[in-house]
C-alpha atoms as a PDB file:
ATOM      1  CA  UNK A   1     -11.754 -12.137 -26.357  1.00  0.00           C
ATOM      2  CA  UNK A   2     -13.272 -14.623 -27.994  1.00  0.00           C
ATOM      3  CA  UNK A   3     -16.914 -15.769 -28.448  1.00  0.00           C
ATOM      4  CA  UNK A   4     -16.692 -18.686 -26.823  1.00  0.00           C
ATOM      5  CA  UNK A   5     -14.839 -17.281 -24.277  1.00  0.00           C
ATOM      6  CA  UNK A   6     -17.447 -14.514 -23.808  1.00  0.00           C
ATOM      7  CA  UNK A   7     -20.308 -17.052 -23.527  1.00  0.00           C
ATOM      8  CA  UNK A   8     -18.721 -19.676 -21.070  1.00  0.00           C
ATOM      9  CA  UNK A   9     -18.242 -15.987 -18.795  1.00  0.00           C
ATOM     10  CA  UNK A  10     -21.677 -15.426 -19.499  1.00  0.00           C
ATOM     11  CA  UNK A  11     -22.693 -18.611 -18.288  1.00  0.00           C
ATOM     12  CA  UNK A  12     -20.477 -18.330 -15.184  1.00  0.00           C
ATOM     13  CA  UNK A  13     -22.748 -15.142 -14.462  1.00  0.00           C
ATOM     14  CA  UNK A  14     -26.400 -17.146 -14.852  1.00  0.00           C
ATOM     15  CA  UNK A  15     -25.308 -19.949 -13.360  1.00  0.00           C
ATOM     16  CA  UNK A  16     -24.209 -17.430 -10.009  1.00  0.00           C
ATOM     17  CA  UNK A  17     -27.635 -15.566 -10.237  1.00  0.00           C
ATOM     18  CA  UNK A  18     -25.951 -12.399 -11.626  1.00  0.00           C
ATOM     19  CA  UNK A  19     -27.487 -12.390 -15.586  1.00  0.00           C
ATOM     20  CA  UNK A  20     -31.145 -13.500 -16.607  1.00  0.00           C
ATOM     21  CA  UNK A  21     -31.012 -14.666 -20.124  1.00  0.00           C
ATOM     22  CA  UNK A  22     -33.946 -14.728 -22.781  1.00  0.00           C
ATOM     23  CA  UNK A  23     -34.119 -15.913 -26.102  1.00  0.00           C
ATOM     24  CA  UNK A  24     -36.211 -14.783 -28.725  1.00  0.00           C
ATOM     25  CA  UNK A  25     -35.129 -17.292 -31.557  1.00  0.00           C
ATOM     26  CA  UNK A  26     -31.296 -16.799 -32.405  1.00  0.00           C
ATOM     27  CA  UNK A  27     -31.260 -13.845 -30.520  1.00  0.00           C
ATOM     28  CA  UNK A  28     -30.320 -13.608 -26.818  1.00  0.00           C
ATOM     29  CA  UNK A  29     -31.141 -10.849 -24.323  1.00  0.00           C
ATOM     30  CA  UNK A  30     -29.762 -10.955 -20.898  1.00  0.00           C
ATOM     31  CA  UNK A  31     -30.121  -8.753 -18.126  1.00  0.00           C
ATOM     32  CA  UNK A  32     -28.433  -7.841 -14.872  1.00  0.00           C
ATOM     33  CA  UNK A  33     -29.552  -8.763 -12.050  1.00  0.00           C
ATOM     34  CA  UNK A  34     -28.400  -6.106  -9.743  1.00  0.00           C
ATOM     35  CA  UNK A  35     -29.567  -7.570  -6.482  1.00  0.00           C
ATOM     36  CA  UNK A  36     -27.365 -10.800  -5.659  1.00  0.00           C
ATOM     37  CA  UNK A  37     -24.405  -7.832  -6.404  1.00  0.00           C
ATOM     38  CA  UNK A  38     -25.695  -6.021  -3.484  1.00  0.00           C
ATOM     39  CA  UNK A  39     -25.414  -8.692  -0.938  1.00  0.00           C
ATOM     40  CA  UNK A  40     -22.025  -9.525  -2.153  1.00  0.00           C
ATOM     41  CA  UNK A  41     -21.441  -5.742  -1.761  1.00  0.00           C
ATOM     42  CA  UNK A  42     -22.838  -5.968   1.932  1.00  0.00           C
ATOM     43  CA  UNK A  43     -20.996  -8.744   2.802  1.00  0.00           C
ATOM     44  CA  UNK A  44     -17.297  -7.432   1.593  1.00  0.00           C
ATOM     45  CA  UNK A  45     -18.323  -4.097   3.096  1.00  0.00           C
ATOM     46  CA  UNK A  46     -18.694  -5.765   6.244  1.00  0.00           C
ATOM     47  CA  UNK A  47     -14.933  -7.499   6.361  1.00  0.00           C
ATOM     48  CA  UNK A  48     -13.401  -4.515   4.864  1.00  0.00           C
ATOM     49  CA  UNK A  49     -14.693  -2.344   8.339  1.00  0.00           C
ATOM     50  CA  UNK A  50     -13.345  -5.796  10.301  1.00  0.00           C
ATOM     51  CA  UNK A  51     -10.366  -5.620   8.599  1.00  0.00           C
ATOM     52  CA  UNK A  52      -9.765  -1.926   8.688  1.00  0.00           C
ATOM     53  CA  UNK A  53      -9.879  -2.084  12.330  1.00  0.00           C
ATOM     54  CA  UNK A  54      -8.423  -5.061  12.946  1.00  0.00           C
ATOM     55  CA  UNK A  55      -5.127  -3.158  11.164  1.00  0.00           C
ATOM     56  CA  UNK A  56      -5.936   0.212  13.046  1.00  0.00           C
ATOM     57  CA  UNK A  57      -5.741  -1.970  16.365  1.00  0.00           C
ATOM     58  CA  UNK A  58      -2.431  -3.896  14.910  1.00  0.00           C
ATOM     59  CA  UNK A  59      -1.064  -0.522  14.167  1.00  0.00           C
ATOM     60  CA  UNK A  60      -1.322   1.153  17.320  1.00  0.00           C
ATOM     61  CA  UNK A  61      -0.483  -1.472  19.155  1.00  0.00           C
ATOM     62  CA  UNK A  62       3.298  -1.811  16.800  1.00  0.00           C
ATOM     63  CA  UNK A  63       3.247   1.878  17.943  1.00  0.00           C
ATOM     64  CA  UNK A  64       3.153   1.195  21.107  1.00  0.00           C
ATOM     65  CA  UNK A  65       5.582  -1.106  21.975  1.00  0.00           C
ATOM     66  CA  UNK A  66       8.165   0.875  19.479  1.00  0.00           C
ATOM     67  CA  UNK A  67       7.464   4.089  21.716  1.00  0.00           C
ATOM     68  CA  UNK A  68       8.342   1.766  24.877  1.00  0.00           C
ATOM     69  CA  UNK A  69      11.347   0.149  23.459  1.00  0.00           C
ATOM     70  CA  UNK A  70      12.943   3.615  22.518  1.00  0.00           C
ATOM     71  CA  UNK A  71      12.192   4.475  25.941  1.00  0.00           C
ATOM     72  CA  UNK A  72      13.549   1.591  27.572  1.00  0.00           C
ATOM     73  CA  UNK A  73      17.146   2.405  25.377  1.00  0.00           C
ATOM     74  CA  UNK A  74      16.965   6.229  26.519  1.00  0.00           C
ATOM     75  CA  UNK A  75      17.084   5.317  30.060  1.00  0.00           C
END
């Protein structure tokens, strides 16, 4: 990767909130900022569960109406 390519990613990051940057002359220090991550983390936590169930519903449901159609042939 290159290093402007590393530094315009870098910039994404403290631009979102994610990276605090310091410079002490040439030199630049950044640090992660750990807590923005965690609401992120909460909030895709939160749709995975809706989406887990929402699937879990789907999928007994597709199991439900197979188990009635094979029924409905058998008779």
């Amino acid at each position: 990767m290159s290093l402007p390519a590393v530094s315009k990613h870098l910039r994404v990051l403290e631009t979102a909130g994610l990276v605090r940057r310091r410079r002490d002359g040439r030199v630049h220090r950044l640090k992660l900022r750990a807590a923005p991550m965690r609401q992120a983390q909460a909030w895709i936590e939160e749709y995975r569960r809706f989406w887990e169930d929402s699937f879990d519903r789907l999928g007994d449901y597709l199991k439900e109406i197979t188990s009635k159609e094979k029924n409905e042939t058998n008779d």
